[in-house]
N, C-alpha and C. Protein backbone atom coordinates (compact mmCIF):
# COMPACT_ATOMS: atom_id res chain seq x y z
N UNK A 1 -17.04 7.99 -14.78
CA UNK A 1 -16.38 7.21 -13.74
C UNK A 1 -16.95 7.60 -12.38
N UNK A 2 -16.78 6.74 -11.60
CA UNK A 2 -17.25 6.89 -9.99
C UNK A 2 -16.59 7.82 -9.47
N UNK A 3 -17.22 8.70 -8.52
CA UNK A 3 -16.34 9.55 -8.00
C UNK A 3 -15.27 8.68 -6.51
N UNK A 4 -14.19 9.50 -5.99
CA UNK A 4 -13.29 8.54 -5.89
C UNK A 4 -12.90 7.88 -6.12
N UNK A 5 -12.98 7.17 -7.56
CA UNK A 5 -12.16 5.73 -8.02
C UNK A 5 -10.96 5.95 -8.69
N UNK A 6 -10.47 7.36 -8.56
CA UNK A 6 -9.13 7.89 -9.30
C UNK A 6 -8.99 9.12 -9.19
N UNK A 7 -7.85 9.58 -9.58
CA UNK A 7 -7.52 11.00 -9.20
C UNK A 7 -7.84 11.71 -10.14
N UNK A 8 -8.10 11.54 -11.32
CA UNK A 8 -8.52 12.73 -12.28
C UNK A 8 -9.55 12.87 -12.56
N UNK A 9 -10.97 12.78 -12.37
CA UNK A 9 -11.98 12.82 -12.26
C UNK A 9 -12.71 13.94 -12.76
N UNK A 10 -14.23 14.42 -13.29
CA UNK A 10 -14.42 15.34 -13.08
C UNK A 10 -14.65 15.97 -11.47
N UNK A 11 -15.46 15.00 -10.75
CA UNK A 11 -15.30 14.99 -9.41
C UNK A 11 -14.19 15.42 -8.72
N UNK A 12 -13.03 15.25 -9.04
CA UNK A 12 -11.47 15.69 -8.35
C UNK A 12 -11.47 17.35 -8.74
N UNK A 13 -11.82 17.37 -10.50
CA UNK A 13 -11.54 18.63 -10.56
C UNK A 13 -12.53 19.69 -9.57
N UNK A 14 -13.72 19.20 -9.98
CA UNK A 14 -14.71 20.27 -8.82
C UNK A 14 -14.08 20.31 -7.24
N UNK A 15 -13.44 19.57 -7.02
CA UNK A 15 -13.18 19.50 -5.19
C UNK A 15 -11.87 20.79 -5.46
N UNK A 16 -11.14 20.71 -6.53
CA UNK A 16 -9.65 21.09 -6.68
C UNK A 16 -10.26 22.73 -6.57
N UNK A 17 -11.49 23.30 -7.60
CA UNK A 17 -12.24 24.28 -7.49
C UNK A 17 -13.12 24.92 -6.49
N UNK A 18 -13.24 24.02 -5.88
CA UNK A 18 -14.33 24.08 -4.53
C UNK A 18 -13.09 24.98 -3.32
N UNK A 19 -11.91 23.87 -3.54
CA UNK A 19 -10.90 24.48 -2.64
C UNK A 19 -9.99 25.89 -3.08
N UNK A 20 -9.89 26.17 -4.46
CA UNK A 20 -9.47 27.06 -4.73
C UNK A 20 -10.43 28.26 -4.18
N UNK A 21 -11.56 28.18 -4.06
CA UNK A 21 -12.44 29.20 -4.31
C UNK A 21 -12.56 29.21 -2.54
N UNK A 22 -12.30 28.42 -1.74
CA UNK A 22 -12.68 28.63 -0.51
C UNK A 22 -11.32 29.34 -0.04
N UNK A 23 -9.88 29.40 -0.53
CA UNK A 23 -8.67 30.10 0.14
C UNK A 23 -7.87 31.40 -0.73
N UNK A 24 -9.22 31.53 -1.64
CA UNK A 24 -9.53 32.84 -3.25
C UNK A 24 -8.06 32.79 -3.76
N UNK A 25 -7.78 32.07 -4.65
CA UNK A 25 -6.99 31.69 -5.77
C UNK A 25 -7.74 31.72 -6.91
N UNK A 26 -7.36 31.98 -8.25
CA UNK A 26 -8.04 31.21 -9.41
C UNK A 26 -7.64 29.90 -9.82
N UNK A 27 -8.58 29.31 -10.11
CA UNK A 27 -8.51 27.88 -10.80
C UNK A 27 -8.56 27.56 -11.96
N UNK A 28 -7.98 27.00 -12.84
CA UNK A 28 -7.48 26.67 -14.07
C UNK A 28 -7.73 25.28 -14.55
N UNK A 29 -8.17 24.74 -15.49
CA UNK A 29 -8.12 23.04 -15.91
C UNK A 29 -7.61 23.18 -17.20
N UNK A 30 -6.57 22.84 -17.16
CA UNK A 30 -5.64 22.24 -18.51
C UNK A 30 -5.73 20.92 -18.78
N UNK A 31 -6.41 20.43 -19.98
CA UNK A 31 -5.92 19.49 -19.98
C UNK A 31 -4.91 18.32 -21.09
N UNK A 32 -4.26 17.76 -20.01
CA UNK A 32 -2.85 16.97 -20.62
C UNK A 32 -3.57 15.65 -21.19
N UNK A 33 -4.51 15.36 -21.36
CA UNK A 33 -5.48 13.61 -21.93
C UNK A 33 -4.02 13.05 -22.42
N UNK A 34 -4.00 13.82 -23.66
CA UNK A 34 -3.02 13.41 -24.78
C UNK A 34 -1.81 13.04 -24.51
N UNK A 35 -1.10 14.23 -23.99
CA UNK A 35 0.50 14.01 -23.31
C UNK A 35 0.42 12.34 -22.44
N UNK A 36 -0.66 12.35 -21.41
CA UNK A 36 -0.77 12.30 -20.24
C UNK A 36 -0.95 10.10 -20.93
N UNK A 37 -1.88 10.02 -22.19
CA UNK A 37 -1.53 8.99 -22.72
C UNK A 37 -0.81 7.99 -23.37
N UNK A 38 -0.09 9.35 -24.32
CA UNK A 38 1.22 9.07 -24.70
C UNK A 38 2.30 8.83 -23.92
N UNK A 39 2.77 9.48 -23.05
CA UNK A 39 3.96 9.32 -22.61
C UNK A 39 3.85 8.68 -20.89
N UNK A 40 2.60 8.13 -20.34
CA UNK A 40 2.19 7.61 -19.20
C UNK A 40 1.70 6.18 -19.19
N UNK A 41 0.70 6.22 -20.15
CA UNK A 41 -0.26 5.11 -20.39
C UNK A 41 0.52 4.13 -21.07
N UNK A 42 1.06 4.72 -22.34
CA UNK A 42 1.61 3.94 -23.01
C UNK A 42 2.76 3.14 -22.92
N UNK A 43 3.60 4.26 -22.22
CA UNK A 43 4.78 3.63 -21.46
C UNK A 43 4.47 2.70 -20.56
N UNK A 44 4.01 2.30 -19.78
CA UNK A 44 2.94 1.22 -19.07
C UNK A 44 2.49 -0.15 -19.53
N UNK A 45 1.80 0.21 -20.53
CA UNK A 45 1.49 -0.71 -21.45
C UNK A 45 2.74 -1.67 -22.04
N UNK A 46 3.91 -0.62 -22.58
CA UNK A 46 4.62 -1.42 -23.12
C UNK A 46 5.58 -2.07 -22.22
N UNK A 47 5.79 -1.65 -20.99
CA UNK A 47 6.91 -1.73 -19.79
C UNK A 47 6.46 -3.73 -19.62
N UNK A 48 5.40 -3.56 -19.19
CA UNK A 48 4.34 -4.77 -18.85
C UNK A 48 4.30 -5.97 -20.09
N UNK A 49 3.89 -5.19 -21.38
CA UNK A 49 4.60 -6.41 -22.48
C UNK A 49 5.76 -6.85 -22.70
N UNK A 50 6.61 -6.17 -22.01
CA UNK A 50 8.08 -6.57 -22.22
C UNK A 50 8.54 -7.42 -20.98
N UNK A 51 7.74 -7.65 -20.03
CA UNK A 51 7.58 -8.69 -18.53
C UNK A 51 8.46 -7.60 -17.68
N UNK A 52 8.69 -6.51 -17.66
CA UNK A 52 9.21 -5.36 -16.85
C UNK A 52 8.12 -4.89 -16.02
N UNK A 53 8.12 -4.11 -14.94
CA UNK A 53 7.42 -3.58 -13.88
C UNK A 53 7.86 -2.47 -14.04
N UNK A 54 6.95 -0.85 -14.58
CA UNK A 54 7.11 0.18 -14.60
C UNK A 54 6.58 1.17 -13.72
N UNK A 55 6.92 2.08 -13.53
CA UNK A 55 6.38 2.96 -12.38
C UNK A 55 5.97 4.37 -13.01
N UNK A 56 4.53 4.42 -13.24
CA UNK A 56 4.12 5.47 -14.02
C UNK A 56 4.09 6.28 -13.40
N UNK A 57 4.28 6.60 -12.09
CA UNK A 57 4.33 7.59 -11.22
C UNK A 57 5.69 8.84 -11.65
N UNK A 58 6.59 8.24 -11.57
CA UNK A 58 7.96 8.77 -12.06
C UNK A 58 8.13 9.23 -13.14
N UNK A 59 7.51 8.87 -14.25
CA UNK A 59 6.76 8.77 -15.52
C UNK A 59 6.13 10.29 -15.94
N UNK A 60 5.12 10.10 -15.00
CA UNK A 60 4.07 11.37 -14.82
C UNK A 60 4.67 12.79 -14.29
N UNK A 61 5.42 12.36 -13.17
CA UNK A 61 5.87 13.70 -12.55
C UNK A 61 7.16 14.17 -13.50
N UNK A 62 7.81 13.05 -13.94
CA UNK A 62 9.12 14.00 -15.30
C UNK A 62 8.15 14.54 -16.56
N UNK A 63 7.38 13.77 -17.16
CA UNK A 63 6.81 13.99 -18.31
C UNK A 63 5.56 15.41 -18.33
N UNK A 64 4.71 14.45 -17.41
CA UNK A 64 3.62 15.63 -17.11
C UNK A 64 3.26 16.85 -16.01
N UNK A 65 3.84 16.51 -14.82
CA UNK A 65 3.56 17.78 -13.61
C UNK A 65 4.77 18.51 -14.06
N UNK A 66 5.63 17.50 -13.75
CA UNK A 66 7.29 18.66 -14.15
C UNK A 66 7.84 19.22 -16.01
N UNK A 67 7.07 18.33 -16.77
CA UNK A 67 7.16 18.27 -18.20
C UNK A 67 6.28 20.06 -18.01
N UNK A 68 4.94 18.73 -19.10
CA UNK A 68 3.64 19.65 -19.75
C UNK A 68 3.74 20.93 -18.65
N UNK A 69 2.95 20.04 -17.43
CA UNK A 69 2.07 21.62 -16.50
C UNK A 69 3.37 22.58 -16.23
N UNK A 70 4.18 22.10 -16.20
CA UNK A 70 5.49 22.77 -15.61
C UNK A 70 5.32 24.10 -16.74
N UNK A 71 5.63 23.84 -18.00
CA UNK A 71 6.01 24.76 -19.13
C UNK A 71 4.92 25.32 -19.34
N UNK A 72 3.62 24.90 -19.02
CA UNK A 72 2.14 25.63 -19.05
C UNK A 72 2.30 26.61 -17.71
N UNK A 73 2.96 26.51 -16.55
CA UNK A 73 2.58 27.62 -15.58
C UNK A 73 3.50 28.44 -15.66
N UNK A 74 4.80 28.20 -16.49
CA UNK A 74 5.44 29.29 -17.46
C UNK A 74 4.84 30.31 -18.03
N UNK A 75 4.36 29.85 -19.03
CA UNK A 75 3.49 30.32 -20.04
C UNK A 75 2.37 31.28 -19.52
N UNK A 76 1.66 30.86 -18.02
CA UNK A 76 0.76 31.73 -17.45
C UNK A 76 1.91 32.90 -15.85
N UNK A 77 3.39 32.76 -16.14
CA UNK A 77 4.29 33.31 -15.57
C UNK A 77 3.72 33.43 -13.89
N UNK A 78 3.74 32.09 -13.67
CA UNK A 78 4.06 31.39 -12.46
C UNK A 78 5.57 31.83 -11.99
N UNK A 79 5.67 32.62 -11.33
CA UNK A 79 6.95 32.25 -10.22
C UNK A 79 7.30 31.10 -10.08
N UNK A 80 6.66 30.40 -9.43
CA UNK A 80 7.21 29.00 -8.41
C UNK A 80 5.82 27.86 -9.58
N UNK A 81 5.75 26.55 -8.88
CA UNK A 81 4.76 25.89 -9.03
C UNK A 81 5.09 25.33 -7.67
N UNK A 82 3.80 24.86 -7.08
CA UNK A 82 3.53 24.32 -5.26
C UNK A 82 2.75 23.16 -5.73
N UNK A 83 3.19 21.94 -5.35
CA UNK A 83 2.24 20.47 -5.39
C UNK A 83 1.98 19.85 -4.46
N UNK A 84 1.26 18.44 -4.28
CA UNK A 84 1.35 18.49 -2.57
C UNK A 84 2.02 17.58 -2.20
N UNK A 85 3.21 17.25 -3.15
CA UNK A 85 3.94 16.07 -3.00
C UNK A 85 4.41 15.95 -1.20
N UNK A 86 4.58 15.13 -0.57
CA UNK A 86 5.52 15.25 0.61
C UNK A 86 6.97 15.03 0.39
N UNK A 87 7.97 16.24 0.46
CA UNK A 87 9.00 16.19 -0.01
C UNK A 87 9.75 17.68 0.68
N UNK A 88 10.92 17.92 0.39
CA UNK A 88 11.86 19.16 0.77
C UNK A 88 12.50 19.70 -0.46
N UNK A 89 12.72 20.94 -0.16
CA UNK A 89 14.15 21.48 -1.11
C UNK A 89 14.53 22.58 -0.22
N UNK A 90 15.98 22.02 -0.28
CA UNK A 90 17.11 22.88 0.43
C UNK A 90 17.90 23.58 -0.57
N UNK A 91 18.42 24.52 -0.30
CA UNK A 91 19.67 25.22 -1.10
C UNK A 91 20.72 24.51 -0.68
N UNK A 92 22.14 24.60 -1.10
CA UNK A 92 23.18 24.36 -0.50
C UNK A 92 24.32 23.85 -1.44
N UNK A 93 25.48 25.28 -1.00
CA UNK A 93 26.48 24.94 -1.84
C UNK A 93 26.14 25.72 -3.25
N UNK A 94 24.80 26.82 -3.74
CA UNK A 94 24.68 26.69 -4.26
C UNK A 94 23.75 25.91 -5.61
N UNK A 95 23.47 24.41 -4.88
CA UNK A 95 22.60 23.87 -5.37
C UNK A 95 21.49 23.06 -5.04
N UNK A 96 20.45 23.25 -5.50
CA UNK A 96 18.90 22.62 -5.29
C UNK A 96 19.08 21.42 -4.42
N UNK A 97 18.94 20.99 -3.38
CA UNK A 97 18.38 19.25 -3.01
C UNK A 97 17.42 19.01 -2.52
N UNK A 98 16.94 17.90 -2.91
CA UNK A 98 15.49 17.38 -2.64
C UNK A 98 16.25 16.53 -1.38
N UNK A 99 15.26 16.81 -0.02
CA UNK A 99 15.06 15.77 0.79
C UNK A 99 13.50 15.33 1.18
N UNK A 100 14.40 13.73 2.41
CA UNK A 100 12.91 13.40 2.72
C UNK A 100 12.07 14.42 3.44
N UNK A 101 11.00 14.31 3.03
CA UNK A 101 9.64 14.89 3.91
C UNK A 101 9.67 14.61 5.18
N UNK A 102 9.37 15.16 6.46
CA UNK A 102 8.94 15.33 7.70
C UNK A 102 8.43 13.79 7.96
N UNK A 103 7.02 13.45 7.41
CA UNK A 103 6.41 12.24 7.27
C UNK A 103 6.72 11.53 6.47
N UNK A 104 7.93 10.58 7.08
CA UNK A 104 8.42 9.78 6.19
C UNK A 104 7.88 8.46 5.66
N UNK A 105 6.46 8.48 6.35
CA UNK A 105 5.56 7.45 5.82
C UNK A 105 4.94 7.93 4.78
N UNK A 106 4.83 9.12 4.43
CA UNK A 106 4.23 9.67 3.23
C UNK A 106 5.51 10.38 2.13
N UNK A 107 6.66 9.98 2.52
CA UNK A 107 7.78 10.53 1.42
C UNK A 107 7.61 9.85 0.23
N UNK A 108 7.78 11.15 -0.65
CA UNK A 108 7.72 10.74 -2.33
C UNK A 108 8.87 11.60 -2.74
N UNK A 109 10.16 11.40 -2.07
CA UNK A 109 11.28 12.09 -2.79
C UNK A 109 11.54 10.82 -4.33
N UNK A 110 11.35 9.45 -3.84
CA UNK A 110 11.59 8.32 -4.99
C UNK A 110 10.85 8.68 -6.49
N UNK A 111 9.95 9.68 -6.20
CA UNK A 111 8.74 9.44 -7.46
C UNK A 111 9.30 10.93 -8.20
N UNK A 112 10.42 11.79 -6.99
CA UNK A 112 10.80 12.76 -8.37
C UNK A 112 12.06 13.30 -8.44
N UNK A 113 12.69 11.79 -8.56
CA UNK A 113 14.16 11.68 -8.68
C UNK A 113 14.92 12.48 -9.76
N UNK A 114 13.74 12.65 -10.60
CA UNK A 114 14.17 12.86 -12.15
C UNK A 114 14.64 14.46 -12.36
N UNK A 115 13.60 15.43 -11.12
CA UNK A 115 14.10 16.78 -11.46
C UNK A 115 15.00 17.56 -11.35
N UNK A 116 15.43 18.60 -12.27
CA UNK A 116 16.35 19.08 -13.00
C UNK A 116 16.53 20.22 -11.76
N UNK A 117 17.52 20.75 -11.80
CA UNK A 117 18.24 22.39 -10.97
C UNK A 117 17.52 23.45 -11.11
N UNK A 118 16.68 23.39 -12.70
CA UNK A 118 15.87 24.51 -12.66
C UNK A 118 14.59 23.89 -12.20
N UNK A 119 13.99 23.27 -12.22
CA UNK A 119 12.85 23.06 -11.94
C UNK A 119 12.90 22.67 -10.70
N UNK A 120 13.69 22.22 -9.99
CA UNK A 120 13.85 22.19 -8.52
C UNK A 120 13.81 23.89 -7.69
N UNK A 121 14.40 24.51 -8.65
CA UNK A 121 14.95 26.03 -8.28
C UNK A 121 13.28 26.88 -8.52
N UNK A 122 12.38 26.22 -9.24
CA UNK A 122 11.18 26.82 -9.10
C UNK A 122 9.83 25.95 -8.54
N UNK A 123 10.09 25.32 -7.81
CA UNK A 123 9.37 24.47 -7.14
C UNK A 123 9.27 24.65 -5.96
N UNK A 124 7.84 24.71 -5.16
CA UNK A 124 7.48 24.63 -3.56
C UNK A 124 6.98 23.46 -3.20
N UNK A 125 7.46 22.69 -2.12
CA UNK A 125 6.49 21.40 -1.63
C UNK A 125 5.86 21.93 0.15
N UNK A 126 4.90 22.65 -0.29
CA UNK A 126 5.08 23.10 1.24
C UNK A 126 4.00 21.85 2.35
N UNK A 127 3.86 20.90 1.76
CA UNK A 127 3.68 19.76 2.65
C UNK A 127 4.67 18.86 3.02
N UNK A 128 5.72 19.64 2.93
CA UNK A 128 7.34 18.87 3.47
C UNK A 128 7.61 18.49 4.61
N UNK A 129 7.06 19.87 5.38
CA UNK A 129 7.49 19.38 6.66
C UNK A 129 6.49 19.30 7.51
N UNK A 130 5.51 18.70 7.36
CA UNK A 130 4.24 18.55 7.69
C UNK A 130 3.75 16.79 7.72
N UNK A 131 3.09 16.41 9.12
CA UNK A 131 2.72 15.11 8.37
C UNK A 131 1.13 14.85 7.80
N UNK A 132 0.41 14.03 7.23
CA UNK A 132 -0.58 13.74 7.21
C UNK A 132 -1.61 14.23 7.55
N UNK A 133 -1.39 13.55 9.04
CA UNK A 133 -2.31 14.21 9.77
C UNK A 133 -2.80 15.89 9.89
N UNK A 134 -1.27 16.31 10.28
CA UNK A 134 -1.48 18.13 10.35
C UNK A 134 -2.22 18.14 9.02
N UNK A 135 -1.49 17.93 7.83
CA UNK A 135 -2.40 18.28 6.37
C UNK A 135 -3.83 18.62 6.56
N UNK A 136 -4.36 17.25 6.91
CA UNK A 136 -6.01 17.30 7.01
C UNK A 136 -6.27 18.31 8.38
N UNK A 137 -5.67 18.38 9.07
CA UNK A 137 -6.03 18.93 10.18
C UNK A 137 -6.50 20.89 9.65
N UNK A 138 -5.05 21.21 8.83
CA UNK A 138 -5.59 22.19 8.00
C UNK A 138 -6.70 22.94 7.15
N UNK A 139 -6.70 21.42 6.24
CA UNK A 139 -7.74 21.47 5.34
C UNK A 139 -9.20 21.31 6.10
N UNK A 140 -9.03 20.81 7.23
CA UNK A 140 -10.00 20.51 7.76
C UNK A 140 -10.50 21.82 8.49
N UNK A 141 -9.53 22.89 8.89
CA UNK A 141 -9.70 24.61 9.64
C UNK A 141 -10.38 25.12 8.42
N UNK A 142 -10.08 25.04 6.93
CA UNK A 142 -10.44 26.17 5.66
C UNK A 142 -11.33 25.19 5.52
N UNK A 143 -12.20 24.33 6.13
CA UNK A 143 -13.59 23.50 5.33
C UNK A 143 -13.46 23.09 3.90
N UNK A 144 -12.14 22.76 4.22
CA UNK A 144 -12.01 22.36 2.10
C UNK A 144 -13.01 20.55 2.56
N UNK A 145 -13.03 19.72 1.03
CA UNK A 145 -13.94 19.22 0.76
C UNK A 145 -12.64 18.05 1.14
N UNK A 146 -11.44 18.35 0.53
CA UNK A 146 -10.67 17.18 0.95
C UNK A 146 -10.47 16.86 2.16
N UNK A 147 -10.50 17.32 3.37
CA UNK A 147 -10.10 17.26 4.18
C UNK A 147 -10.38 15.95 5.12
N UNK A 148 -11.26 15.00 4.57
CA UNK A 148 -11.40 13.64 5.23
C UNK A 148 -11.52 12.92 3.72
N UNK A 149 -11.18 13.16 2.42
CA UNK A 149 -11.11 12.45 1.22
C UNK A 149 -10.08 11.39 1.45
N UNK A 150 -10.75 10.00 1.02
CA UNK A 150 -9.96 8.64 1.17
C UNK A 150 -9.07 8.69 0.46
N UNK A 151 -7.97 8.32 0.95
CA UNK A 151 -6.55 7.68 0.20
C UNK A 151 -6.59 6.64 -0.70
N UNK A 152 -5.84 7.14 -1.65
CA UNK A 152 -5.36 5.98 -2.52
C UNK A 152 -3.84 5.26 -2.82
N UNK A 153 -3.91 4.11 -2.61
CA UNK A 153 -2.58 3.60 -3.07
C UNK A 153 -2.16 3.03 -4.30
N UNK A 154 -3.34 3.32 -5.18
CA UNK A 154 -3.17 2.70 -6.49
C UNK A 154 -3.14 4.02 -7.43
N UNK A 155 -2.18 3.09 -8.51
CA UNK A 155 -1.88 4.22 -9.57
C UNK A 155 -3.33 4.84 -10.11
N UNK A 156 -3.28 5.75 -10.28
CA UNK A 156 -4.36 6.76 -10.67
C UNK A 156 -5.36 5.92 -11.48
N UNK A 157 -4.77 5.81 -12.78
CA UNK A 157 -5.60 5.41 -13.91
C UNK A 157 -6.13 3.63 -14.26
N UNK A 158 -5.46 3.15 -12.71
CA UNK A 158 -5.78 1.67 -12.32
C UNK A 158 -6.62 1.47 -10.91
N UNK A 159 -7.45 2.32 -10.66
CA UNK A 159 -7.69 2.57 -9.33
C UNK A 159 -8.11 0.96 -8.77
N UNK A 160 -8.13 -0.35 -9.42
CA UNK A 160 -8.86 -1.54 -8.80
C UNK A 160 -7.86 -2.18 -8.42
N UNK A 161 -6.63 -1.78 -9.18
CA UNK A 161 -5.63 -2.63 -8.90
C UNK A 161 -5.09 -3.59 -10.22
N UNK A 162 -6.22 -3.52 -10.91
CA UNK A 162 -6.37 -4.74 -12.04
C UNK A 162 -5.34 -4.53 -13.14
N UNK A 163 -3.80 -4.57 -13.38
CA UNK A 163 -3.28 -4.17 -14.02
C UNK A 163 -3.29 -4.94 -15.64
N UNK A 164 -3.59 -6.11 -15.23
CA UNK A 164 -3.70 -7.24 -16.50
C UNK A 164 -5.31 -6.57 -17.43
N UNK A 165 -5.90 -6.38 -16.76
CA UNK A 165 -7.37 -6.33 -17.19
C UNK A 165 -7.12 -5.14 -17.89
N UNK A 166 -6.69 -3.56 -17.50
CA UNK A 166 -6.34 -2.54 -18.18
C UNK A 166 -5.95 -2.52 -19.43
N UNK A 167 -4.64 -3.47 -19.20
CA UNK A 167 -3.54 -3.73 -20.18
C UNK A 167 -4.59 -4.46 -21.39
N UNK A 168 -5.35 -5.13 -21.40
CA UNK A 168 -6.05 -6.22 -22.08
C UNK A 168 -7.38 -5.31 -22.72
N UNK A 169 -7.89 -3.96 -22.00
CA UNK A 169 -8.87 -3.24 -22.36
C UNK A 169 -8.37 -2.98 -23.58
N UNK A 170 -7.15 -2.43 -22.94
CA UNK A 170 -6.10 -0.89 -24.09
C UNK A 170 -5.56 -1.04 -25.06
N UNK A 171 -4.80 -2.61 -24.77
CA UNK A 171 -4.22 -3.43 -25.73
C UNK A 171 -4.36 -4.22 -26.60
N UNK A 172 -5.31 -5.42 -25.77
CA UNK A 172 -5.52 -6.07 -26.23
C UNK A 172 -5.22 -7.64 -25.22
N UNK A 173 -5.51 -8.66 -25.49
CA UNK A 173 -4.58 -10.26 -24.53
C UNK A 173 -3.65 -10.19 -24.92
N UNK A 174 -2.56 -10.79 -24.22
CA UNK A 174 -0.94 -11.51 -24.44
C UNK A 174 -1.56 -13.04 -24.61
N UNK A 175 -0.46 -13.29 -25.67
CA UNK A 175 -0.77 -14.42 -26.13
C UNK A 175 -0.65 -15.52 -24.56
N UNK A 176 -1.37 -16.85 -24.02
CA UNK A 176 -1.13 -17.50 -23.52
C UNK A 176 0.33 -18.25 -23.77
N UNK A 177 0.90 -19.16 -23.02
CA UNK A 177 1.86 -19.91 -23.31
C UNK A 177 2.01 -21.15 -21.96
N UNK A 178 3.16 -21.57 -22.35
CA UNK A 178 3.86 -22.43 -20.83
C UNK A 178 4.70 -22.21 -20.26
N UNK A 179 4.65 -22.36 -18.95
CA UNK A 179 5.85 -22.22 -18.02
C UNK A 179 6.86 -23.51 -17.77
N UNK A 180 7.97 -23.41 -18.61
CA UNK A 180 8.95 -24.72 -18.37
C UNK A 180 10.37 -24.54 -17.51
N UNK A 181 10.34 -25.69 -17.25
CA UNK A 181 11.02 -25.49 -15.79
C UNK A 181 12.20 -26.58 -16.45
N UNK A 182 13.70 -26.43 -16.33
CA UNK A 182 14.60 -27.57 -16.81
C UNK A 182 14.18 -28.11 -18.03
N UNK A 183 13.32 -27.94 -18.88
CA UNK A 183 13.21 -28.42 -20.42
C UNK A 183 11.70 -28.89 -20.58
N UNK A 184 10.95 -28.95 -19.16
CA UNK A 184 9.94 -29.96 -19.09
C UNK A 184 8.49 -28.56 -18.72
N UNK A 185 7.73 -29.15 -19.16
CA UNK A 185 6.23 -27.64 -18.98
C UNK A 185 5.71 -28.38 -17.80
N UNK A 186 5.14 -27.35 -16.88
CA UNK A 186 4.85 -27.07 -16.13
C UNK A 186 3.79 -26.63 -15.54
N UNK A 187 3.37 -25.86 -16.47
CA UNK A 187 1.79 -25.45 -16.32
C UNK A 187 1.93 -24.24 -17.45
N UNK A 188 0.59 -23.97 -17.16
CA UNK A 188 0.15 -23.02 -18.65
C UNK A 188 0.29 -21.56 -17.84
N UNK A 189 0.09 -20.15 -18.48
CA UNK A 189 0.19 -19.20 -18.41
C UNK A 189 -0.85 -18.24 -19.03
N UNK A 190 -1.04 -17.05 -18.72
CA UNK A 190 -2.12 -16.62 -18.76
C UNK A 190 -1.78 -15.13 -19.58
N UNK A 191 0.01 -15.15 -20.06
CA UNK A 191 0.14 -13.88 -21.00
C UNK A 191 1.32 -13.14 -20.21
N UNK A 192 1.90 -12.53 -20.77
CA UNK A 192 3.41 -12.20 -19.55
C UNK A 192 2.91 -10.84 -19.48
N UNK A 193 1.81 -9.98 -19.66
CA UNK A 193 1.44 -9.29 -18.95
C UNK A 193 0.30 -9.83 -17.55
N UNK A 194 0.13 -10.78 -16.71
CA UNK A 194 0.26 -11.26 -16.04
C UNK A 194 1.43 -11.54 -14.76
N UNK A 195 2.60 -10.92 -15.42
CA UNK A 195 3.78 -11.54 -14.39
C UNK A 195 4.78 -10.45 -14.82
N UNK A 196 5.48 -10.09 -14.13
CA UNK A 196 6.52 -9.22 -14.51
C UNK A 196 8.33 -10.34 -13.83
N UNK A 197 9.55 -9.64 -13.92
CA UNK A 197 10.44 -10.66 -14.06
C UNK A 197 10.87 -10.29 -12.55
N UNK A 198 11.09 -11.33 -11.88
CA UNK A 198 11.35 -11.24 -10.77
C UNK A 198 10.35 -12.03 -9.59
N UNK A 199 9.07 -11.58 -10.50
CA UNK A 199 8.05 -12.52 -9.50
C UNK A 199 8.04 -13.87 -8.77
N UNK A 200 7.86 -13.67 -7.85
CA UNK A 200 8.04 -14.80 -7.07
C UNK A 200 6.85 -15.92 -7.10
N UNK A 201 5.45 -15.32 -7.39
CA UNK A 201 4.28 -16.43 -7.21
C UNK A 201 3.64 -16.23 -8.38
């Protein structure tokens, strides 16, 4: 794959190494393929045949960052785990809360609604209270490689956007059909992975 056209890359991993090695951490590559298909990809796949709109993001961070890697940096007796989500955790009362991030144009408290008291209770987001900008401004003092790396707004493993075309690689076509309106057709259709329910155009 092209470098930059997604986040998991071998390319991503070397930058992830490049930066470990420039602020002397060790670096580690586990990898989740499997988990990361099963319980991401697939869920996706089927969300979309069913004319639903799924959010593999939410997906990923219960199943795989907070799932798999979570119980893997156990296993290598991690204290904490630190991601670079933009997000908070407060104590209070006793118990864990996630708030919004500082940069609330970059808040992803929505994408990890799902976590639990303990895994909140061992979790750092220390790009919480930080925006964007400062981020790179950082990365940009330690000469890491990310530090002017382009943004993405597309799900990882769709980097074009093309969600029908994926679906159609992985899957296979949805059958064509018609769109009828009061009893009468309307025009033809191109597979209801094409359209999810709610769509307006």
């Amino acid at each position: 794959q092209q470098k930059n056209k997604d986040c998991c890359t071998v390319f991503h991993a070397k930058d992830a190494l490049l930066a470990a090695q420039k602020v002397g951490i060790p670096h580690y590559v586990i990898d989740f393929t499997a988990e990361f298909e099963k319980l991401v990809i697939d869920y996706f796949i089927s969300e979309y045949k069913k004319g639903r709109t799924p959010n593999p993001c939410i997906v990923c961070n219960k199943y795989i960052k907070f799932g798999a890697f979570f119980k893997k940096a156990q296993d290598f007796n991690a204290n904490f785990v630190a991601t670079g989500h933009y997000a908070k955790i407060t104590l209070a009362n006793g118990r864990f809360l996630m708030q919004r991030a500082a940069d609330e144009k970059k808040d992803q408290t929505y994408f990890l609604y799902t976590l639990s008291q303990e895994q909140l209770s061992k979790t750092l987001f220390p790009l919480g209270n930080l925006t964007k900008k400062e981020t790179r401004e950082i990365a940009n003092e330690f000469g890491l490689v990310t530090a002017k790396k382009k943004e993405s707004q597309e799900i990882c493993f769709v980097p074009d956007g093309n969600y029908a075309s994926f679906i159609e690689k992985k899957a296979g076509a949805s059958p064509y059909g018609n769109f009828i309106f009061k009893g009468k057709t309307v025009g033809t259709h191109k597979g209801i992975i094409h359209y999810t329910v709610g769509q307006r155009r």
